[in-house]
PDB file of N, CA and C in Angstrom:
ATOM      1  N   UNK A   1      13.161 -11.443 -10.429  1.00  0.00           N
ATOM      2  CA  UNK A   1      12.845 -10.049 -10.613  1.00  0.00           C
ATOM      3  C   UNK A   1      12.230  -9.881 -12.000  1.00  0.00           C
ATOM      4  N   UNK A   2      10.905  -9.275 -12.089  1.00  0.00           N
ATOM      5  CA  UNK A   2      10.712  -8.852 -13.165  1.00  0.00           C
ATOM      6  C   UNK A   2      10.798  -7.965 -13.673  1.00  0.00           C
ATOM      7  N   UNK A   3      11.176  -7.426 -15.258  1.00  0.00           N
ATOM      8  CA  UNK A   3      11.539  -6.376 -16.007  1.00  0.00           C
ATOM      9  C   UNK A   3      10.186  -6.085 -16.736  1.00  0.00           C
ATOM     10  N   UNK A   4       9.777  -4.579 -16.735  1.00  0.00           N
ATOM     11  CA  UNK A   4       8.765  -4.165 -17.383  1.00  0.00           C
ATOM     12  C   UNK A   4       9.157  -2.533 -17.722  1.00  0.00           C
ATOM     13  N   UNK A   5       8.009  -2.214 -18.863  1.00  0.00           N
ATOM     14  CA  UNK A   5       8.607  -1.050 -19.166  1.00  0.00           C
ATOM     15  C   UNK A   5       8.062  -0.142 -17.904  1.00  0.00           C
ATOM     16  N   UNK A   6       6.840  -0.186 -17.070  1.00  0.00           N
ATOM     17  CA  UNK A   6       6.519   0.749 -16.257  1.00  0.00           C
ATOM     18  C   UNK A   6       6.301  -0.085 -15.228  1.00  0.00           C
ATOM     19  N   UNK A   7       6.110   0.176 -14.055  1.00  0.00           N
ATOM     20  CA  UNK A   7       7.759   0.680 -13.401  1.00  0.00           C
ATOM     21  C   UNK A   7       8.471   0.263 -14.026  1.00  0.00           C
ATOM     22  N   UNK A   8      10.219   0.554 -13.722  1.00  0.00           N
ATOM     23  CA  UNK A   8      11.176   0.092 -14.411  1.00  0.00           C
ATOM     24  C   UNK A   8      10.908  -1.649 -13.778  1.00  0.00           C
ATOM     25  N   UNK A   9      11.213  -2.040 -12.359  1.00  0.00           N
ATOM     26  CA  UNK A   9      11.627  -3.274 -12.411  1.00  0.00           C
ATOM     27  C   UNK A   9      11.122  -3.478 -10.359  1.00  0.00           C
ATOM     28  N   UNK A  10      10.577  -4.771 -10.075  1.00  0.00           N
ATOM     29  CA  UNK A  10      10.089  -4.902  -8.847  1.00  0.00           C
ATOM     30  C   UNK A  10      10.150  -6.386  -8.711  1.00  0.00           C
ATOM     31  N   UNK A  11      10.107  -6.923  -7.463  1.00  0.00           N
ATOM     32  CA  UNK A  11      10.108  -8.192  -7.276  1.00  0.00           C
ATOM     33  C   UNK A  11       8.516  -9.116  -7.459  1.00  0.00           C
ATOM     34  N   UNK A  12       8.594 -10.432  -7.609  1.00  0.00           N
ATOM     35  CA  UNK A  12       7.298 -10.665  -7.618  1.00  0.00           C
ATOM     36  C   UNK A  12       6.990 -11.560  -6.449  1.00  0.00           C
ATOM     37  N   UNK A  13       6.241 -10.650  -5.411  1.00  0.00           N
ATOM     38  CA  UNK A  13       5.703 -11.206  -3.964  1.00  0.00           C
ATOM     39  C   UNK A  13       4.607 -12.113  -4.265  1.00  0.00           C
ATOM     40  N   UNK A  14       4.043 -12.142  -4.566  1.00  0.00           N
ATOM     41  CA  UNK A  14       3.144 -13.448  -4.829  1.00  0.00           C
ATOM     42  C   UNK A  14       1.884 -13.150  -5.769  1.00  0.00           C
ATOM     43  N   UNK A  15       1.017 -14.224  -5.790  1.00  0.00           N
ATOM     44  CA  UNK A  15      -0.210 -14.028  -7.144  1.00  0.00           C
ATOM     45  C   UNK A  15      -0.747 -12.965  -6.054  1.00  0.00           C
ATOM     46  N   UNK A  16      -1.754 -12.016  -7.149  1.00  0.00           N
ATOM     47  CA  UNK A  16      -2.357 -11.424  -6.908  1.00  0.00           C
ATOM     48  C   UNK A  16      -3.865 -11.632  -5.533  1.00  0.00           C
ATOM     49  N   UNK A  17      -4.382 -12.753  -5.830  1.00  0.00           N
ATOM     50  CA  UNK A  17      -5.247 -12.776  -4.964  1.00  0.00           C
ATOM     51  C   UNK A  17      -4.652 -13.344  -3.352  1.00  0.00           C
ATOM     52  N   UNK A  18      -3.556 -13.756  -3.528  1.00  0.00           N
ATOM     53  CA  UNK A  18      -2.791 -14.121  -2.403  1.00  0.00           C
ATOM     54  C   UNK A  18      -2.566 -13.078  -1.320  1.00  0.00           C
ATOM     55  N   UNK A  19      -2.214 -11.879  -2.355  1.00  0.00           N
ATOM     56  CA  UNK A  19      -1.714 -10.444  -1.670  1.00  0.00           C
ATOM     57  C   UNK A  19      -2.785 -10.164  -0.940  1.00  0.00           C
ATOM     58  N   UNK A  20      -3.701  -9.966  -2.297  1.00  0.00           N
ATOM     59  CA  UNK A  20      -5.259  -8.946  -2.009  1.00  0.00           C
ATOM     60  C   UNK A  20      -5.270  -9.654  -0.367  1.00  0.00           C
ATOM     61  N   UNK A  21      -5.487 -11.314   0.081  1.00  0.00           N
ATOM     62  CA  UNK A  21      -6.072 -12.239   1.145  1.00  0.00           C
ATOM     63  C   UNK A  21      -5.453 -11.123   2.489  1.00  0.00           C
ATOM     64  N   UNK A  22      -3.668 -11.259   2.103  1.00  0.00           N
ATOM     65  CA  UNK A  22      -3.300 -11.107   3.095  1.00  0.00           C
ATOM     66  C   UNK A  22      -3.333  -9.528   3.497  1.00  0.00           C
ATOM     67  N   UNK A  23      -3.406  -8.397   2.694  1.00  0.00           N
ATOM     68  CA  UNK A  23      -3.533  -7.346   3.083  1.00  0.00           C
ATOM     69  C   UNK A  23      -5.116  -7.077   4.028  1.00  0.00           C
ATOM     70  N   UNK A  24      -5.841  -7.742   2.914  1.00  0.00           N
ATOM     71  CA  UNK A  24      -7.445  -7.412   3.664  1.00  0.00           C
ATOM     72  C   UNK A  24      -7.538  -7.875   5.336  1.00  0.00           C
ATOM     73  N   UNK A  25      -6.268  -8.973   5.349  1.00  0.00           N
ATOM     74  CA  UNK A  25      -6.367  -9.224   6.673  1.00  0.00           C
ATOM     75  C   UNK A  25      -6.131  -8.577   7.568  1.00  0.00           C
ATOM     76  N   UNK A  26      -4.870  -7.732   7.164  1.00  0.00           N
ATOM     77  CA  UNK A  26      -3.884  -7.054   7.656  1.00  0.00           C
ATOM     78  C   UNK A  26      -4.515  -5.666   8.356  1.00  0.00           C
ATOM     79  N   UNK A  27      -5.580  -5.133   7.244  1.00  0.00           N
ATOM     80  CA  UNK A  27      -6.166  -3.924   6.864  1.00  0.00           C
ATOM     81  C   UNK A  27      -7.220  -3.686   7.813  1.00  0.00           C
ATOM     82  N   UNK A  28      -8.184  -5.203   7.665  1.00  0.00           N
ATOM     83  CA  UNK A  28      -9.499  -5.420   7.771  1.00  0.00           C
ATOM     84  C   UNK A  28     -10.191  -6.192   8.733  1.00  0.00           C
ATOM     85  N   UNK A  29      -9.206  -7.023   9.328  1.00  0.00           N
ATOM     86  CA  UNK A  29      -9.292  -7.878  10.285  1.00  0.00           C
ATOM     87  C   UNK A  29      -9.487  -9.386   9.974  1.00  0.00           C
ATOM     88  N   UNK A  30      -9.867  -9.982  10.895  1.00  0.00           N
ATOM     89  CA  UNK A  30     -10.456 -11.413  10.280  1.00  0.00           C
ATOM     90  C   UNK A  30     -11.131 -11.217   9.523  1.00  0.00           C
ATOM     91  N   UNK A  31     -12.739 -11.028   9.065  1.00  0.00           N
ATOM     92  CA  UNK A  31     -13.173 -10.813   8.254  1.00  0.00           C
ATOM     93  C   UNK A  31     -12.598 -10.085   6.877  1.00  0.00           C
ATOM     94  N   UNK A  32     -11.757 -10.082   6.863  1.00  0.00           N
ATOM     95  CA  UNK A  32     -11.031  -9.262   5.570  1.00  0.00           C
ATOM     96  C   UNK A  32     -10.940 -10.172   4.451  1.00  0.00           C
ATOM     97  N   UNK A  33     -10.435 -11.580   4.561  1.00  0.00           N
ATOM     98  CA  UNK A  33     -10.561 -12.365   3.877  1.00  0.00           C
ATOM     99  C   UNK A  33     -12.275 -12.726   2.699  1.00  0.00           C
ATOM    100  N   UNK A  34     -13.036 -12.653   3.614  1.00  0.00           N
ATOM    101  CA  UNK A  34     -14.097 -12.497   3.231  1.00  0.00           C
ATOM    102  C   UNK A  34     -14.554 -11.372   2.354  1.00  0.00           C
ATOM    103  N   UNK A  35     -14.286 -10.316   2.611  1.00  0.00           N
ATOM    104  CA  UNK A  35     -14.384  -9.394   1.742  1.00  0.00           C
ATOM    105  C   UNK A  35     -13.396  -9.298   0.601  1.00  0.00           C
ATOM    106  N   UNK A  36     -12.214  -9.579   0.520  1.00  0.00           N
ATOM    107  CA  UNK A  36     -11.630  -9.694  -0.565  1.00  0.00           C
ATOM    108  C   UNK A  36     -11.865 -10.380  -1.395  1.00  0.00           C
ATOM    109  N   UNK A  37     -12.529 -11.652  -1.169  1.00  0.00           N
ATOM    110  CA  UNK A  37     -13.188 -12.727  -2.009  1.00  0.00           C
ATOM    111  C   UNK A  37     -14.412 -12.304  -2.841  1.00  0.00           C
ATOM    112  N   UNK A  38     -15.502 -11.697  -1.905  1.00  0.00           N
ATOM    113  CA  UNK A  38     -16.146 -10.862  -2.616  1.00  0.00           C
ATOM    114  C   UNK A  38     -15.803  -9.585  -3.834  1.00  0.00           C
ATOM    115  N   UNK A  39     -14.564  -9.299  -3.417  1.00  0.00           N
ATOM    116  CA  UNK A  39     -14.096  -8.008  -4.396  1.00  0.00           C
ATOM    117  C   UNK A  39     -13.164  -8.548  -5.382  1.00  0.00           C
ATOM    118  N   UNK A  40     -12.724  -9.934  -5.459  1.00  0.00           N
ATOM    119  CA  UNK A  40     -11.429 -10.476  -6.027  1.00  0.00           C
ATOM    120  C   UNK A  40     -10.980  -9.897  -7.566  1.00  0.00           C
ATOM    121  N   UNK A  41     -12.347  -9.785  -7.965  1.00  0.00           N
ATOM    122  CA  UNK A  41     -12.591  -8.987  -9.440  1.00  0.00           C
ATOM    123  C   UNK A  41     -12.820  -8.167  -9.675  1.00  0.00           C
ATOM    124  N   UNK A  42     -12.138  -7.317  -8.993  1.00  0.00           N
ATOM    125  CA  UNK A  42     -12.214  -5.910  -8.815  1.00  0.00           C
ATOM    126  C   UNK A  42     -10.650  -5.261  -9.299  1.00  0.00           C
ATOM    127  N   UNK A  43     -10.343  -4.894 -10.021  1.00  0.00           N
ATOM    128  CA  UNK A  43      -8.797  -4.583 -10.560  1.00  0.00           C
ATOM    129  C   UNK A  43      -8.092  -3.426  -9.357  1.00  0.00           C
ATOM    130  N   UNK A  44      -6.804  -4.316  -8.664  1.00  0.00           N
ATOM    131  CA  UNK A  44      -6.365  -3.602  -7.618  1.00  0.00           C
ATOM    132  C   UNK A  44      -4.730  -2.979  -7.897  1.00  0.00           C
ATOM    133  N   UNK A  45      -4.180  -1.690  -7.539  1.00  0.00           N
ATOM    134  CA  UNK A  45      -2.782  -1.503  -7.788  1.00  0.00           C
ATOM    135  C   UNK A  45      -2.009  -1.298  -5.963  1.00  0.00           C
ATOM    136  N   UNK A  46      -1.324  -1.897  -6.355  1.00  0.00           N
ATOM    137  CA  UNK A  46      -0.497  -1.799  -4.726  1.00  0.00           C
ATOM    138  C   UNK A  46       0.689  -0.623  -5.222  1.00  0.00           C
ATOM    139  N   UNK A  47       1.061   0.626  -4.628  1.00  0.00           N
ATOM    140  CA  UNK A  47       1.519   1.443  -5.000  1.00  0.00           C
ATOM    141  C   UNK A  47       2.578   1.380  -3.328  1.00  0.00           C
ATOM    142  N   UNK A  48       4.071   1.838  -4.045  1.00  0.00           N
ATOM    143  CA  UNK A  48       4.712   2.063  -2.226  1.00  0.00           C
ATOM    144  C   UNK A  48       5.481   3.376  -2.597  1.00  0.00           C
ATOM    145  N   UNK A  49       5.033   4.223  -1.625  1.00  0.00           N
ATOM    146  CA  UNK A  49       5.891   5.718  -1.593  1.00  0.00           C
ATOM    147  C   UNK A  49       7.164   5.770  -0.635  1.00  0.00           C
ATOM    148  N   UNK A  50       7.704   6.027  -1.286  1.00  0.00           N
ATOM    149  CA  UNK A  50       9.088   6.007  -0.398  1.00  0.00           C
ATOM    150  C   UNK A  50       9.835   7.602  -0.450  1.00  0.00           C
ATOM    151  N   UNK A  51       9.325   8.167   0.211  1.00  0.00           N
ATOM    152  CA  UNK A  51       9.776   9.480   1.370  1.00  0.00           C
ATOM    153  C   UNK A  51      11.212   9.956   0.855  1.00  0.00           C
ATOM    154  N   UNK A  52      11.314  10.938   0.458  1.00  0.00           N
ATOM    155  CA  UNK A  52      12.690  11.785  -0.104  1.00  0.00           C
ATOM    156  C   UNK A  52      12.965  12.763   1.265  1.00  0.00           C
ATOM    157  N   UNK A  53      12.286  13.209   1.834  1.00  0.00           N
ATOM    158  CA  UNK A  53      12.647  13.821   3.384  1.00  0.00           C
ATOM    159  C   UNK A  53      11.374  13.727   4.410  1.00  0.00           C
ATOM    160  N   UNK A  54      11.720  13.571   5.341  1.00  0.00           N
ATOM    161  CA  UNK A  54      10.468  13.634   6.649  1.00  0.00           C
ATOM    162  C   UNK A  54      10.751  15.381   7.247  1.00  0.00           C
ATOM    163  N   UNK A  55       9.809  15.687   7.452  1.00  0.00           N
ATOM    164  CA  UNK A  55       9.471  16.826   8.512  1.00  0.00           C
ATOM    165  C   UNK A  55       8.706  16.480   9.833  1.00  0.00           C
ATOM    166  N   UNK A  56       9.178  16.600  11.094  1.00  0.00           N
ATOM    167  CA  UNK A  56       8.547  16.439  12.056  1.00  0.00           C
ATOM    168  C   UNK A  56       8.233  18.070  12.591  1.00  0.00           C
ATOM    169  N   UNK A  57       7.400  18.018  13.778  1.00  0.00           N
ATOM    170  CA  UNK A  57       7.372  19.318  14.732  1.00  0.00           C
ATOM    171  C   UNK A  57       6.884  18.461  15.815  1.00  0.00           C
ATOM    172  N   UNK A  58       7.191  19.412  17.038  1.00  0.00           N
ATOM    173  CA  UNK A  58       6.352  18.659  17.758  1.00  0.00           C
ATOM    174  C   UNK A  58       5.980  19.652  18.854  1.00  0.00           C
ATOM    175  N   UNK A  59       5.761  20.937  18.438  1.00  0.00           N
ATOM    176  CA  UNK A  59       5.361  22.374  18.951  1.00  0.00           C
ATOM    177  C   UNK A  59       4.076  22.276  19.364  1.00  0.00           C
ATOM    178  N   UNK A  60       3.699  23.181  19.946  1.00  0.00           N
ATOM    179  CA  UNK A  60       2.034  23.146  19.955  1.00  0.00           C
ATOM    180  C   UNK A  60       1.376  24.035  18.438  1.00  0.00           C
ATOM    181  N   UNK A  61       1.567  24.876  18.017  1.00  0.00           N
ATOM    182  CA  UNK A  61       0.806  25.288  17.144  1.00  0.00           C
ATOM    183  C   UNK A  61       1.647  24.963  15.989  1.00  0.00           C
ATOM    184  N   UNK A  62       1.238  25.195  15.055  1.00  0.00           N
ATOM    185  CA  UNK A  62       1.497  25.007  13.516  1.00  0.00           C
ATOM    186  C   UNK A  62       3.242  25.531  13.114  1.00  0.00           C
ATOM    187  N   UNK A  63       3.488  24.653  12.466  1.00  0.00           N
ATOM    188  CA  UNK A  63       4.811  24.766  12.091  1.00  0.00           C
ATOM    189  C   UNK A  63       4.917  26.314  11.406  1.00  0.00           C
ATOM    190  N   UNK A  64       6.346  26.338  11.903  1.00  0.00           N
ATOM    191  CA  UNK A  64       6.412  28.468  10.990  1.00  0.00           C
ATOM    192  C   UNK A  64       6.354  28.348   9.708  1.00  0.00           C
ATOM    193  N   UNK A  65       6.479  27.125   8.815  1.00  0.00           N
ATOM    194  CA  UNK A  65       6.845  27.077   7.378  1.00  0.00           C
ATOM    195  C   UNK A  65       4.749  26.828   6.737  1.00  0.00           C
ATOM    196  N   UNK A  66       4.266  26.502   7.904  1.00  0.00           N
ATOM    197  CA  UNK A  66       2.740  26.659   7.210  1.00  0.00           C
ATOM    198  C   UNK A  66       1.556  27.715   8.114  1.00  0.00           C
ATOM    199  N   UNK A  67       2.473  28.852   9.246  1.00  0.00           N
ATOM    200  CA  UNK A  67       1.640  29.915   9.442  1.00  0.00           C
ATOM    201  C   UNK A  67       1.848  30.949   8.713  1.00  0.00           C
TER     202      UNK A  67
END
């Protein structure tokens, strides 16, 4: 685990261009790889939001809290 001042603290999933490979794949398809190679030098941030409450509806028109 690494310690930094910002964020406080996160694990380290692998080198960077490793990630970039496997997301573009993930993202982009086969060809994704390819394009990440092309972009490798391109400065990337992987950001993860993690949800404090969900709201669903599943009405037909617009929820009462946004008519």
């Amino acid at each position: 685990m690494s310690t930094r001042a910002w964020p406080s603290t996160w694990p380290t999933i692998s080198t960077p261009s490793t990630l970039t490979h496997r997301l573009s794949r993930r993202y982009l398809g086969p060809d994704g790889p390819r394009y990440a190679e092309h972009t490798i030098q391109r400065p990337r941030v992987l950001v993860r939001l993690e949800p404090v409450s969900w709201a669903t509806w599943t009405g037909r028109e617009w929820h009462p809290r946004y008519g």
